[in-house]
C-alpha atoms as a PDB file:
ATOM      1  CA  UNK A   1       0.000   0.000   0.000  1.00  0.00           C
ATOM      2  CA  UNK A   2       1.677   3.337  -1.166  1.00  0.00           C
ATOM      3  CA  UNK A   3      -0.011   6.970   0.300  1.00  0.00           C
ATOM      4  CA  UNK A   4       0.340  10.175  -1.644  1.00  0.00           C
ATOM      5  CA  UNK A   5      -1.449  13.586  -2.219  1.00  0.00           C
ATOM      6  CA  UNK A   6      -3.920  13.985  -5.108  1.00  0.00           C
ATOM      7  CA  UNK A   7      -2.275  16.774  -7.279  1.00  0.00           C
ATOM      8  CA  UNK A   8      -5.018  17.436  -8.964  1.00  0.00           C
ATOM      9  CA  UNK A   9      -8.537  15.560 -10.931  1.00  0.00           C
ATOM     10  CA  UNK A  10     -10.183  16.675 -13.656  1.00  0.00           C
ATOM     11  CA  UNK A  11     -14.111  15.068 -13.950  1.00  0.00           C
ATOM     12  CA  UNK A  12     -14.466  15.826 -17.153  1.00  0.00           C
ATOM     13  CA  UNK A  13     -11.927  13.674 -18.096  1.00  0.00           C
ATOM     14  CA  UNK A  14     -11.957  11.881 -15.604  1.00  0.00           C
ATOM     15  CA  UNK A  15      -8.522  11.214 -15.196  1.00  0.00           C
ATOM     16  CA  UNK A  16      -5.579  12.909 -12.801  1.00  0.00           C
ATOM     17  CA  UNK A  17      -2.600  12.974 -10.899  1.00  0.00           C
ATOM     18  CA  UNK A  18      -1.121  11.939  -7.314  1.00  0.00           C
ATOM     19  CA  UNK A  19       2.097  12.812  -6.142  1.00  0.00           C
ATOM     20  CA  UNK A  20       3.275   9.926  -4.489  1.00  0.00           C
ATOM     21  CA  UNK A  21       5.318  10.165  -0.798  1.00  0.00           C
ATOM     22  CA  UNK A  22       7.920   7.586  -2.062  1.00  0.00           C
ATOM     23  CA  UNK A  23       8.623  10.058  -4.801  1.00  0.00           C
ATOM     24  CA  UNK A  24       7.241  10.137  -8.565  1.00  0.00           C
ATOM     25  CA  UNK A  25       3.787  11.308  -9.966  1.00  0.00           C
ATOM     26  CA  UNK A  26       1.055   8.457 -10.779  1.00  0.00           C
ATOM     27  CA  UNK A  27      -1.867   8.808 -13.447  1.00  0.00           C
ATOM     28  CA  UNK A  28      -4.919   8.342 -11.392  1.00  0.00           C
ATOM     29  CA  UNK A  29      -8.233   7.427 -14.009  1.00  0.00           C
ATOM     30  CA  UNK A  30     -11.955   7.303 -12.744  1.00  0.00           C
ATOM     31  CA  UNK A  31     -12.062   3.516 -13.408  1.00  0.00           C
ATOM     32  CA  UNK A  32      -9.283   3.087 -10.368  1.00  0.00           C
ATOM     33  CA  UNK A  33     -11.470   5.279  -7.916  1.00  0.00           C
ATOM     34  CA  UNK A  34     -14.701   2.973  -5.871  1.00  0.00           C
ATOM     35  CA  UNK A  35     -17.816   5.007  -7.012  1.00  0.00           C
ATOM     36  CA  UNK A  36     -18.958   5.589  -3.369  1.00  0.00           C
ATOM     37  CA  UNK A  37     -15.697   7.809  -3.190  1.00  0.00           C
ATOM     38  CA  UNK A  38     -15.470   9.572  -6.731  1.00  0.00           C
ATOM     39  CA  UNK A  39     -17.243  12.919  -5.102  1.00  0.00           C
ATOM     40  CA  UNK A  40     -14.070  12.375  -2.889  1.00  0.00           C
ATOM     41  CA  UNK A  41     -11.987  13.176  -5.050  1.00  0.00           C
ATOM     42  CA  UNK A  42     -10.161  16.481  -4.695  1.00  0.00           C
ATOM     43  CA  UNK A  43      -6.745  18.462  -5.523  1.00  0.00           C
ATOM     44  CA  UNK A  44      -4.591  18.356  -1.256  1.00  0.00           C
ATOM     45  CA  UNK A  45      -6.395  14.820  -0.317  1.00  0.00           C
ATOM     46  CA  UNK A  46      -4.298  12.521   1.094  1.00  0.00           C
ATOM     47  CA  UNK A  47      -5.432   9.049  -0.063  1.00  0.00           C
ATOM     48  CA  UNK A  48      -3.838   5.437   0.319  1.00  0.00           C
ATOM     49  CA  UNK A  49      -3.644   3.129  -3.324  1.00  0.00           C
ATOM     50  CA  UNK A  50      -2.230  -0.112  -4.905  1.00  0.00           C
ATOM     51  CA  UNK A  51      -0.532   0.288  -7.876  1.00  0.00           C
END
């Protein structure tokens, strides 16, 4: 399990970027995201993921 800091998401596109704490930036798309926590996705939140 990695942690990082969305950089920023755009809906429309659904697609995005997290700055990972072990260094490096990962794409992040809306089909890697639960739908119960899409409308949790925001630019600053710190979030856990598998890659």
């Amino acid at each position: 399990m990695y942690t990082g800091t969305i950089k920023w998401f755009d809906f429309k596109n659904g697609y995005g970027f997290i700055d990972n704490d072990e260094g490096g930036i990962i794409l992040l798309h809306y089909n890697a995201v639960r739908s119960r926590d899409y409308c949790r996705v925001h630019s600053g939140r710190r979030i856990n993921f598998d890659i």
